[in-house]
C-alpha atoms as a PDB file:
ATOM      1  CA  UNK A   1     -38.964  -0.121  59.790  1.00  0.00           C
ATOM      2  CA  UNK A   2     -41.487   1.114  61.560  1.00  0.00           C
ATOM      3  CA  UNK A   3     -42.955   4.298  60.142  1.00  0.00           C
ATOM      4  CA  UNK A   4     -45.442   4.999  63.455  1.00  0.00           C
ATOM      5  CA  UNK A   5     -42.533   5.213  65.867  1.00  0.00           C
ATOM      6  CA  UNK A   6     -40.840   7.280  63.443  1.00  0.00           C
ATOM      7  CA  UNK A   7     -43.950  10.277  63.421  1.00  0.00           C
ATOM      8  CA  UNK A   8     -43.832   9.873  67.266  1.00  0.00           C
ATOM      9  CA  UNK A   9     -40.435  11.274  67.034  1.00  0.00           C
ATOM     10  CA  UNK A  10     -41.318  13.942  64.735  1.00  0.00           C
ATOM     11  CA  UNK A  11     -44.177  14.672  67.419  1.00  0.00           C
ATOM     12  CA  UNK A  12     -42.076  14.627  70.436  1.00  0.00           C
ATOM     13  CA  UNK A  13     -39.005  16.009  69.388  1.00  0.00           C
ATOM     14  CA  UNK A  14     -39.236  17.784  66.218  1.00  0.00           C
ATOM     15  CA  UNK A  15     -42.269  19.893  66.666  1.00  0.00           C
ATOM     16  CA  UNK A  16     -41.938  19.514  70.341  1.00  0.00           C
ATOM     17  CA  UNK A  17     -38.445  21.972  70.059  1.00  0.00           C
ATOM     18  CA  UNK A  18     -39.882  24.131  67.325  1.00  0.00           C
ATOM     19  CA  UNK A  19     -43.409  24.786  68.348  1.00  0.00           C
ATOM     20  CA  UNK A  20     -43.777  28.186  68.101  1.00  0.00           C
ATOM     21  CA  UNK A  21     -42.131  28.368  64.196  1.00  0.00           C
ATOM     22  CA  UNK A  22     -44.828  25.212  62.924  1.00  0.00           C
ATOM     23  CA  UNK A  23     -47.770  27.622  64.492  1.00  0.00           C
ATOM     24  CA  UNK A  24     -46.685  30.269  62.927  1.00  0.00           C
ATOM     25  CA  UNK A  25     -45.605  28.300  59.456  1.00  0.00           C
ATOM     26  CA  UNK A  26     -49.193  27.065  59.967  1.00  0.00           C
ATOM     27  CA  UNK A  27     -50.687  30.481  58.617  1.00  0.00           C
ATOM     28  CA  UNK A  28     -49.650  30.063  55.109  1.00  0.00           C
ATOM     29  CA  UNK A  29     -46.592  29.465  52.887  1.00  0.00           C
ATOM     30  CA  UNK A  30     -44.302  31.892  51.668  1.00  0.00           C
ATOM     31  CA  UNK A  31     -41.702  29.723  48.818  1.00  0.00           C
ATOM     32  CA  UNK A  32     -38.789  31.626  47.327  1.00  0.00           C
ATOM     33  CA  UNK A  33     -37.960  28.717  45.039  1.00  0.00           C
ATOM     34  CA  UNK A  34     -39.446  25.935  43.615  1.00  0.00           C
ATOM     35  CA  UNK A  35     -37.977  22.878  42.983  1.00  0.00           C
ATOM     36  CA  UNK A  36     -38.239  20.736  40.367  1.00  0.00           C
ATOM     37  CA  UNK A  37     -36.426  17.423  40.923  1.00  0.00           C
ATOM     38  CA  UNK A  38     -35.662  13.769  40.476  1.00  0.00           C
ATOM     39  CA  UNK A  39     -38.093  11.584  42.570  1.00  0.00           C
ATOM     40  CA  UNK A  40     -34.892   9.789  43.729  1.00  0.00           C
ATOM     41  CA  UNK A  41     -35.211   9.014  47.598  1.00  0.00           C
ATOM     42  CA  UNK A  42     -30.980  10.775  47.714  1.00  0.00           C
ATOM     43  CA  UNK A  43     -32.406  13.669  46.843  1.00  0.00           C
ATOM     44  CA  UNK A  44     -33.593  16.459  49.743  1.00  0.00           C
ATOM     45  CA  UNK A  45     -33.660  19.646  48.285  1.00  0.00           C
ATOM     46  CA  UNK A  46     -33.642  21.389  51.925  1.00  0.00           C
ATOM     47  CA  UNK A  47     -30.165  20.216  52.340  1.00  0.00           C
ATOM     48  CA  UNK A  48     -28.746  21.147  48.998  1.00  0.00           C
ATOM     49  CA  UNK A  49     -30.082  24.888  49.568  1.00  0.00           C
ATOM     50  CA  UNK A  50     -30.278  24.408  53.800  1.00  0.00           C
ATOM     51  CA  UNK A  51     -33.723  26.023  53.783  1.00  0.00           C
ATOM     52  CA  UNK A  52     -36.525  25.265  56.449  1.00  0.00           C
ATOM     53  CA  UNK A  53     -39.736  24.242  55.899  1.00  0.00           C
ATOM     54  CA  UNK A  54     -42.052  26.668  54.078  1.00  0.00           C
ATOM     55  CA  UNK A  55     -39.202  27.994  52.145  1.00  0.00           C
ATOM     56  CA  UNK A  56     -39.374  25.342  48.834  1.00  0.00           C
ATOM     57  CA  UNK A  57     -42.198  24.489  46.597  1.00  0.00           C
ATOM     58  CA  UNK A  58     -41.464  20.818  45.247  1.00  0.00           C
ATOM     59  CA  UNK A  59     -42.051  18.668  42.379  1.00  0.00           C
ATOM     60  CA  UNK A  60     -40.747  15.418  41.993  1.00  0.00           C
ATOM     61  CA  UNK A  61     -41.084  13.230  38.861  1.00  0.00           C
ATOM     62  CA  UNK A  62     -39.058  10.601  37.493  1.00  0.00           C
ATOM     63  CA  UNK A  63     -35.881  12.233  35.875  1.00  0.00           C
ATOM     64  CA  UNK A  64     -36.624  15.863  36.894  1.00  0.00           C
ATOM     65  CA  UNK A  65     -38.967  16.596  33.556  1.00  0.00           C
ATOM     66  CA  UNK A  66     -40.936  19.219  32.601  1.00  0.00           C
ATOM     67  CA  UNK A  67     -43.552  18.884  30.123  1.00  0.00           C
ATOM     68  CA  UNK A  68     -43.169  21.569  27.275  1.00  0.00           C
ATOM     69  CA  UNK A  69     -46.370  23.658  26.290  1.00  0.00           C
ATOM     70  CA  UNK A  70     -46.991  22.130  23.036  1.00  0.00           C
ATOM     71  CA  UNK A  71     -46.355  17.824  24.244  1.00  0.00           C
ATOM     72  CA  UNK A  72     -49.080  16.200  23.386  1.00  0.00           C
ATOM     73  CA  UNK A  73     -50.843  14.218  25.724  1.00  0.00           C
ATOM     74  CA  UNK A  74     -50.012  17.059  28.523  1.00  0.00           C
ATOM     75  CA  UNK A  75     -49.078  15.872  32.010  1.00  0.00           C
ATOM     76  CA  UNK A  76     -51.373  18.505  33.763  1.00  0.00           C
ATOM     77  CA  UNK A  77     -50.343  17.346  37.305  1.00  0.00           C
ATOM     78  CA  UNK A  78     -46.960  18.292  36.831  1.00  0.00           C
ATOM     79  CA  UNK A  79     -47.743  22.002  34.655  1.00  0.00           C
ATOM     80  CA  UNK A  80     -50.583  22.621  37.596  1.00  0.00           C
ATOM     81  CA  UNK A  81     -47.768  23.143  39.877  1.00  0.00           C
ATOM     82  CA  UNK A  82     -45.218  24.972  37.944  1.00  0.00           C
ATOM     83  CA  UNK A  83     -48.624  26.853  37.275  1.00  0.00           C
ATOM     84  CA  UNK A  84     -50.018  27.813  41.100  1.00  0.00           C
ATOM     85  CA  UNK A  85     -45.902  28.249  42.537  1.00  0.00           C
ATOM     86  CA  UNK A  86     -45.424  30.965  39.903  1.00  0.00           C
ATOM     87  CA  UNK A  87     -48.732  32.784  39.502  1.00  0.00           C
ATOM     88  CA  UNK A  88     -49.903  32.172  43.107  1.00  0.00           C
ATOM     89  CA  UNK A  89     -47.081  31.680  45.719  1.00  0.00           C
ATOM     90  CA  UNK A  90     -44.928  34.160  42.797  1.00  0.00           C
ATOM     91  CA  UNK A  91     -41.459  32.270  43.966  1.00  0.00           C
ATOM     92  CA  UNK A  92     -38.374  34.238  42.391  1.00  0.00           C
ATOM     93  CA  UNK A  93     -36.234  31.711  41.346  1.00  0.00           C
ATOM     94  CA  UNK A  94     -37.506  28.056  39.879  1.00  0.00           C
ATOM     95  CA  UNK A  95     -34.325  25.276  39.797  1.00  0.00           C
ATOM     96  CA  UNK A  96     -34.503  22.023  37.857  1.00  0.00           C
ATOM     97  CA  UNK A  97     -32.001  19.837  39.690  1.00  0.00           C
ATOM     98  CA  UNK A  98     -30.550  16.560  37.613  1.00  0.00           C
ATOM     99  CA  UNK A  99     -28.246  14.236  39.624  1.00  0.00           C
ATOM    100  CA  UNK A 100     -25.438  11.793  39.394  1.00  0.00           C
ATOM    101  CA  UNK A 101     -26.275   7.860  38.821  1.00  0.00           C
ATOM    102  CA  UNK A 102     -30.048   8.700  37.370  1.00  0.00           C
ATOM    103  CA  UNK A 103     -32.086   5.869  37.226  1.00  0.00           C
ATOM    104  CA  UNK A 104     -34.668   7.487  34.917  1.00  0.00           C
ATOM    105  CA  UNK A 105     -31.881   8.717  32.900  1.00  0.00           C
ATOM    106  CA  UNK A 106     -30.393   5.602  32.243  1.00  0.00           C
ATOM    107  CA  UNK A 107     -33.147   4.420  31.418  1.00  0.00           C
ATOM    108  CA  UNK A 108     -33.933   6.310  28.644  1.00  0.00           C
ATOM    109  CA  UNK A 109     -30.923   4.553  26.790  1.00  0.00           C
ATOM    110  CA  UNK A 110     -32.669   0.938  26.839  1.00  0.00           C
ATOM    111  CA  UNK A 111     -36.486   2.435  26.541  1.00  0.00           C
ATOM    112  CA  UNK A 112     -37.387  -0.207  24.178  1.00  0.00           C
ATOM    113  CA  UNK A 113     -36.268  -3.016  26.767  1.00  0.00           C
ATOM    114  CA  UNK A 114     -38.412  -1.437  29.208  1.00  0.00           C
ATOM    115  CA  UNK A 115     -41.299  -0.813  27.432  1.00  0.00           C
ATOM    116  CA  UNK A 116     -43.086  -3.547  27.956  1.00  0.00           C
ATOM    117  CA  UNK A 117     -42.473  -3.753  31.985  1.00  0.00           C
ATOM    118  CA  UNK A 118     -42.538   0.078  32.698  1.00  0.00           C
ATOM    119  CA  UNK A 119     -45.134   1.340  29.552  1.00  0.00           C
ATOM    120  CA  UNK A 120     -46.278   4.522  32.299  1.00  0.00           C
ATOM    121  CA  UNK A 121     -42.684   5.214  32.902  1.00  0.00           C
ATOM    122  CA  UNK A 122     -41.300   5.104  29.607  1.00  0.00           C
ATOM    123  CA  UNK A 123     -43.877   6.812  27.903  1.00  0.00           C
ATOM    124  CA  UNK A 124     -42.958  10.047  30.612  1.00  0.00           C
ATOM    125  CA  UNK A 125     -39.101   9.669  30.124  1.00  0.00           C
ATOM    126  CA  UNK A 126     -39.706   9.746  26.112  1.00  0.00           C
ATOM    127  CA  UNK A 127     -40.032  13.445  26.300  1.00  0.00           C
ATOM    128  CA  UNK A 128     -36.104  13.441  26.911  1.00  0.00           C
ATOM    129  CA  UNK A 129     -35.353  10.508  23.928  1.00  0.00           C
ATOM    130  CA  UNK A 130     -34.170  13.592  21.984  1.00  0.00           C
ATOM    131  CA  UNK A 131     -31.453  14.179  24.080  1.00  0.00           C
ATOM    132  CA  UNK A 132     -29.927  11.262  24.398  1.00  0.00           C
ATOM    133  CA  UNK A 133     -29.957  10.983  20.364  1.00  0.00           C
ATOM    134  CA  UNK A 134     -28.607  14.004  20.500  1.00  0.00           C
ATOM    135  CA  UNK A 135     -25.341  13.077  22.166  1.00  0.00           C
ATOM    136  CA  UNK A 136     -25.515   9.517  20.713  1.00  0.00           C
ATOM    137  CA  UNK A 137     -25.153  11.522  17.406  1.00  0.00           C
ATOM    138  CA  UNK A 138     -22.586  14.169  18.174  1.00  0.00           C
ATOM    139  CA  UNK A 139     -20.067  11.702  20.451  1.00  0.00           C
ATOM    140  CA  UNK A 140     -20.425   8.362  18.595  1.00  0.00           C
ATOM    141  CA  UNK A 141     -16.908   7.468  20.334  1.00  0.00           C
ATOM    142  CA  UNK A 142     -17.398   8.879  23.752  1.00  0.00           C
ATOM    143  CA  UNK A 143     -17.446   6.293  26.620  1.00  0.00           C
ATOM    144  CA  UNK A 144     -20.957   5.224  28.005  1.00  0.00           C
ATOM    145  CA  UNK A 145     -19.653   6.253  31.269  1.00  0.00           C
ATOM    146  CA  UNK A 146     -19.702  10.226  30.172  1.00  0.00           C
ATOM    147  CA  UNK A 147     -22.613  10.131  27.858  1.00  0.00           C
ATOM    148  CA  UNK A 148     -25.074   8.509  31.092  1.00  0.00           C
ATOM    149  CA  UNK A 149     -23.331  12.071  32.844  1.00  0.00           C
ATOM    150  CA  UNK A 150     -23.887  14.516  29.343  1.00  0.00           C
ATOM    151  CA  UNK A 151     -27.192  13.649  29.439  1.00  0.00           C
ATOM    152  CA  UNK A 152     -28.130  13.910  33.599  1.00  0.00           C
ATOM    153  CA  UNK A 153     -26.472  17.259  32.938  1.00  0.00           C
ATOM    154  CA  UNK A 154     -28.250  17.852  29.508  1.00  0.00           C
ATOM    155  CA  UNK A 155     -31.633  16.798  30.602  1.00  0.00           C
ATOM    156  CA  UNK A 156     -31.327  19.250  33.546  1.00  0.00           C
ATOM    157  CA  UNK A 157     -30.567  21.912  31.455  1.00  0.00           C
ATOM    158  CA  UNK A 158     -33.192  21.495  28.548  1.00  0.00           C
ATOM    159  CA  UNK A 159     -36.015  21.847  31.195  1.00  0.00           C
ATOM    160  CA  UNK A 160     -35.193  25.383  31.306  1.00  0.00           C
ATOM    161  CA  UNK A 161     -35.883  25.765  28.195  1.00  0.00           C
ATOM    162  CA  UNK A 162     -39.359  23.681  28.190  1.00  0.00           C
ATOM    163  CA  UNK A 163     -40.423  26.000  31.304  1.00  0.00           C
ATOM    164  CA  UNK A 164     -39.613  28.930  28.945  1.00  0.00           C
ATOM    165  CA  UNK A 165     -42.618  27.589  26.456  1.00  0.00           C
ATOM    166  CA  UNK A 166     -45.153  28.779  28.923  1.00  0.00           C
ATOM    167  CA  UNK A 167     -45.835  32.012  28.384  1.00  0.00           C
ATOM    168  CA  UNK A 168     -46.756  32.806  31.773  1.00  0.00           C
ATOM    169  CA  UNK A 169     -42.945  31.830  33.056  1.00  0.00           C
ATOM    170  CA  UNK A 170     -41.001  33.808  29.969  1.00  0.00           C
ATOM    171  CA  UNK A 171     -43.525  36.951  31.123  1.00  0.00           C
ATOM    172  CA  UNK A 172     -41.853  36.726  34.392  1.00  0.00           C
ATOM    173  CA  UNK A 173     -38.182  35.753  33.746  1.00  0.00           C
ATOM    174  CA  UNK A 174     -38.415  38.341  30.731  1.00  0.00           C
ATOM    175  CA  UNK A 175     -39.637  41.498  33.248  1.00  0.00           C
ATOM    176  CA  UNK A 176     -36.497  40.026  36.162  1.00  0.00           C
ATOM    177  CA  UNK A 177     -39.279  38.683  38.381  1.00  0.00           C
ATOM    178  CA  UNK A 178     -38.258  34.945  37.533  1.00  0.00           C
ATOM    179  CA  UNK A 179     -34.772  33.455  37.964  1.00  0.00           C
ATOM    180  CA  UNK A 180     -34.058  30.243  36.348  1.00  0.00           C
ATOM    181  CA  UNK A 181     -31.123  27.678  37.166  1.00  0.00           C
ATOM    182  CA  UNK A 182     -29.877  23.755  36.317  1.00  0.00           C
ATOM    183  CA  UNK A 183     -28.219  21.896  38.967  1.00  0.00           C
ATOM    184  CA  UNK A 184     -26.067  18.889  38.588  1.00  0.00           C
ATOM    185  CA  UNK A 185     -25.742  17.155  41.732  1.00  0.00           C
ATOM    186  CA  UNK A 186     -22.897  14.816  41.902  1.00  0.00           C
ATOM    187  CA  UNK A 187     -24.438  12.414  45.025  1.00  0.00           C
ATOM    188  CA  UNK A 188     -20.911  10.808  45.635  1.00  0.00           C
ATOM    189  CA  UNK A 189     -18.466  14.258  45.779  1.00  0.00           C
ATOM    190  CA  UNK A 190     -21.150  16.216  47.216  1.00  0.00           C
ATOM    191  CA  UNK A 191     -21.099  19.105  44.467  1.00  0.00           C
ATOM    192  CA  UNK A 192     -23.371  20.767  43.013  1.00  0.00           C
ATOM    193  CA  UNK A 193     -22.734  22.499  39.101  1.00  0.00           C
ATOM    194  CA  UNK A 194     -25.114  25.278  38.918  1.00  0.00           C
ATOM    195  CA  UNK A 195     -26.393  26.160  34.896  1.00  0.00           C
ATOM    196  CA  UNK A 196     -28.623  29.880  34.783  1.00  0.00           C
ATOM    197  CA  UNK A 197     -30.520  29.844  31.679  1.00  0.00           C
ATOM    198  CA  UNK A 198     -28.465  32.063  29.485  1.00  0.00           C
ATOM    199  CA  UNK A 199     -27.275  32.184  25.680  1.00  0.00           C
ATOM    200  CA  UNK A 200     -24.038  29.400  26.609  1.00  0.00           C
ATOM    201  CA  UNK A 201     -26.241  26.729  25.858  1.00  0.00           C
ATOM    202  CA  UNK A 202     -28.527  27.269  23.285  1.00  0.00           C
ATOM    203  CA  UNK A 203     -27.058  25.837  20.464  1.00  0.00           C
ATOM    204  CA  UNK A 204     -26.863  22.911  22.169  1.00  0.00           C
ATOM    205  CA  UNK A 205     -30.969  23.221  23.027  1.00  0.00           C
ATOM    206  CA  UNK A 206     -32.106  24.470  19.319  1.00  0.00           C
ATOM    207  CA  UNK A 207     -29.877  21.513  17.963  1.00  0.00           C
ATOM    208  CA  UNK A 208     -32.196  18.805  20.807  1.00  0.00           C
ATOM    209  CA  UNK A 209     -35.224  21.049  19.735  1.00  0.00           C
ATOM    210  CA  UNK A 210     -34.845  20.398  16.051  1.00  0.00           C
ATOM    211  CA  UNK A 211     -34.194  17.238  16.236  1.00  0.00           C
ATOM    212  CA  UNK A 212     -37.434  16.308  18.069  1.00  0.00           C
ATOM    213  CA  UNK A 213     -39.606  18.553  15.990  1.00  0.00           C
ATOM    214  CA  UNK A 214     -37.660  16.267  12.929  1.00  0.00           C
ATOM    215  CA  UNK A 215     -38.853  12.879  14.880  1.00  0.00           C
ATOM    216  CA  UNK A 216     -41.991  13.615  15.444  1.00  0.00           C
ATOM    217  CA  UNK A 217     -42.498  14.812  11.224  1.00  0.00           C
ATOM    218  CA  UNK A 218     -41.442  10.866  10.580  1.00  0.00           C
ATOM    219  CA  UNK A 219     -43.973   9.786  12.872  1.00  0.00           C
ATOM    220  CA  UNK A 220     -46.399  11.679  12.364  1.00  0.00           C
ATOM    221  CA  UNK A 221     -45.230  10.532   8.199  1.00  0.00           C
ATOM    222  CA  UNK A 222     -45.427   6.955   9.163  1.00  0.00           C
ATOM    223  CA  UNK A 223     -48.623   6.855  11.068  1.00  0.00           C
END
């Protein structure tokens, strides 16, 4: 593949058809939304929501995480943009997109196996461990096939709730200035569930939240 030929294209027929919009997109950004989703190369989050450039803030990370406020060990790269898209570019709506056939997700089920080979990426996808045990716990008998899709839709869905730790994003979506949503993307059907962060879910979340907080009192008891 070659990548050069491919920016001559952009060049000559991309920007060369839309001049007068990159000049003008040129002069700053204006994001509605920002995006928080799977580093997976299926994902493009301008399709999903058909949006232009300019109009999404993005962050990618391996299985769509957010970091919540009290982690330790804080992954600032990832907070720093939640951080400047909400308090400097203000966007009105922030969506945490999950996805069908999750690589990062699956992995969290053999982490151990891993370990060794992937330490940087299993030590990020260990902030979602408690979900998995969650639904390992509840649904002893359900097939592996619909747990690995619980917990891509899940995962999704407890980010809301670790964006809502920040103080500066509850401020917002407590005063109506901040929307928040969960998308499942189903890659193969072309779907896309959509979750707002509301009350139908929390038991579910304080149930994940407890049990971490209960994990990491036997660590912290074993250490």
């Amino acid at each position: 593949m070659d990548l050069k030929k491919r920016i001559e294209r952009f060049t000559d027929l991309e920007y060369g058809l839309k001049k007068d919009f990159y000049i003008e997109l040129n002069k700053g950004q204006n994001p509605h939304t920002l995006f928080i989703g799977c580093s997976d190369s299926r994902i493009r989050a301008e399709s999903l929501l058909h949006a232009e450039a300019g109009e999404i803030f993005h962050i990618r990370n391996i299985a769509n995480i957010v970091p919540r406020e009290e982690e330790p060990g804080t992954h600032p790269s990832v907070v720093s943009a939640i951080e400047y898209a909400v308090k400097i570019l203000e966007v009105k709506n922030i969506v945490v997109c999950g996805h069908s056939n999750c690589g990062g997700c699956a992995a969290i089920w053999k982490i151990d196996e891993y370990r060794d080979n992937l330490p940087y990426t299993m030590e990020w996808i260990t902030q979602s461990i408690s979900i998995a045990q969650y639904i390992d716990f509840k649904y002893p008998n359900m097939s592996e096939t619909v747990k690995a899709i619980m917990l891509e839709k899940l995962n999704a869905i407890q980010q809301l709730d670790n964006l809502m730790t920040y103080d500066f994003i509850k401020e917002k979506f407590d005063s109506g200035q901040l929307h928040l949503e969960a998308y499942y993307y189903d890659i193969g059907h072309g779907t896309v569930a959509t979750y707002e962060y509301n009350s139908v879910f929390s038991d579910i979340i304080e149930e994940i939240t407890s049990n971490r907080k209960l994990l990491e009192q036997i660590e912290a008891a074993t250490e």
